[in-house]
Protein backbone atom coordinates (compact mmCIF):
# COMPACT_ATOMS: atom_id res chain seq x y z
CA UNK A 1 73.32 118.65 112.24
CA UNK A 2 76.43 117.48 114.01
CA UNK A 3 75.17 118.10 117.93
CA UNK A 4 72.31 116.18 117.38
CA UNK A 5 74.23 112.98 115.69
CA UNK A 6 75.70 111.22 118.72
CA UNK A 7 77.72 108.82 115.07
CA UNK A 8 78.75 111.99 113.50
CA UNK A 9 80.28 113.20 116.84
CA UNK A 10 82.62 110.08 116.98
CA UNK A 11 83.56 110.10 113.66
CA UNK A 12 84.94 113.72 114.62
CA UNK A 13 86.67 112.64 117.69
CA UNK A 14 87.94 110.08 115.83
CA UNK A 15 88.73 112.18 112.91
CA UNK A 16 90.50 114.98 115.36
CA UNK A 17 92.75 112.05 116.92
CA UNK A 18 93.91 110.24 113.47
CA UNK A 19 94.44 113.51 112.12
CA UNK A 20 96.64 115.28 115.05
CA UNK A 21 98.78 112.00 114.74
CA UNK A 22 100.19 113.88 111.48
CA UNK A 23 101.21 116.82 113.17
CA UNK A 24 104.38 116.11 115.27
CA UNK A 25 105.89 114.09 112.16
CA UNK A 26 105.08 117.16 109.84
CA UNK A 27 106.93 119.19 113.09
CA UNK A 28 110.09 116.84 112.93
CA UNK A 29 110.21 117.24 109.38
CA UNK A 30 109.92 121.06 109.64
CA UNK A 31 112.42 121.58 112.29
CA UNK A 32 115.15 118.58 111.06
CA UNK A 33 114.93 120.07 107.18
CA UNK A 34 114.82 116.13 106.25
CA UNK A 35 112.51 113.60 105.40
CA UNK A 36 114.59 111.10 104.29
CA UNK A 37 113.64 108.89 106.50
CA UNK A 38 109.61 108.73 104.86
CA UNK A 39 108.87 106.57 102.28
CA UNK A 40 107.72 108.19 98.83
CA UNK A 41 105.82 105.32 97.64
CA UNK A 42 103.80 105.46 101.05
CA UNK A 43 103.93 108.98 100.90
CA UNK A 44 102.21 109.37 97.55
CA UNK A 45 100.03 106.15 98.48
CA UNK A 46 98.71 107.38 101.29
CA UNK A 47 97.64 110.86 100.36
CA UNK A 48 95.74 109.76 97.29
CA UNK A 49 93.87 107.43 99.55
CA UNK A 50 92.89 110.76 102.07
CA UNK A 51 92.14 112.00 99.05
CA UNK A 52 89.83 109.31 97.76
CA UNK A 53 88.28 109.24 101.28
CA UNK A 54 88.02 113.60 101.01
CA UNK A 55 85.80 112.71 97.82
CA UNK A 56 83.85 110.16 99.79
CA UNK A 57 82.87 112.39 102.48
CA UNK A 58 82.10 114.96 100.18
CA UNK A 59 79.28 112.36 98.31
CA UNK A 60 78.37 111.52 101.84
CA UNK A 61 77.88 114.79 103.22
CA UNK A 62 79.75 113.74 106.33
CA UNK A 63 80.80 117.00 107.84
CA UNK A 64 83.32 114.22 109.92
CA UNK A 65 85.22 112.23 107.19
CA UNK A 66 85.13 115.94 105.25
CA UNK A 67 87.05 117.74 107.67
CA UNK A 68 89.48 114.84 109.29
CA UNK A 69 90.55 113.72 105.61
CA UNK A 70 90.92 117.74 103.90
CA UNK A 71 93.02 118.37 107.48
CA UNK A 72 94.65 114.78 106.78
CA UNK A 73 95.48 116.05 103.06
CA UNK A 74 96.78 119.35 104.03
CA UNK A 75 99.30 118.05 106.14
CA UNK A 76 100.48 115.19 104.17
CA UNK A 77 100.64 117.83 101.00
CA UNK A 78 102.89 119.70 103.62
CA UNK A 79 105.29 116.62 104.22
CA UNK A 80 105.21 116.04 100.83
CA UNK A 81 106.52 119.11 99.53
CA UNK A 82 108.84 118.79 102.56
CA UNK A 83 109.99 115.15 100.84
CA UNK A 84 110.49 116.79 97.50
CA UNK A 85 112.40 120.13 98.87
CA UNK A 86 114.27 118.35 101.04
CA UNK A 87 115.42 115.44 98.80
């Protein structure tokens, strides 16, 4: 259980924190219609690695790298598609 696991608790603050640090540049990218200034390579770099970390939580069971790295993904799928529509 999570309330009883005073490690699994920080990895979920931590998780929350790293994670919301995504959400103002998906915001600017939103609201300026342009990502130009976001590297591709790191782009696509960077989300396979949240993804490779999704999978290790997922062999772990660790409700806290689970949910901070499938949020993570989400939003860097969002700037992503942003990168490509906005190109």
């Amino acid at each position: 259980m999570i309330q009883n696991n005073p490690v699994e608790m920080l990895g979920l603050l931590a998780g929350t924190l790293t994670t919301l640090s995504f959400l103002p540049q998906v915001l600017r990218v939103w609201q300026t219609c342009s990502a130009r200034d976001l590297s591709f390579p790191w782009i696509i770099i960077f989300t396979n690695g949240i993804f490779l970390w999704l999978l290790y939580g997922l062999a772990k069971n660790s409700p806290a790298i689970i949910l901070a790295n499938g949020v993570t993904l989400f939003l860097m799928m969002v700037i992503l598609y942003f990168k490509i529509k906005y190109r």
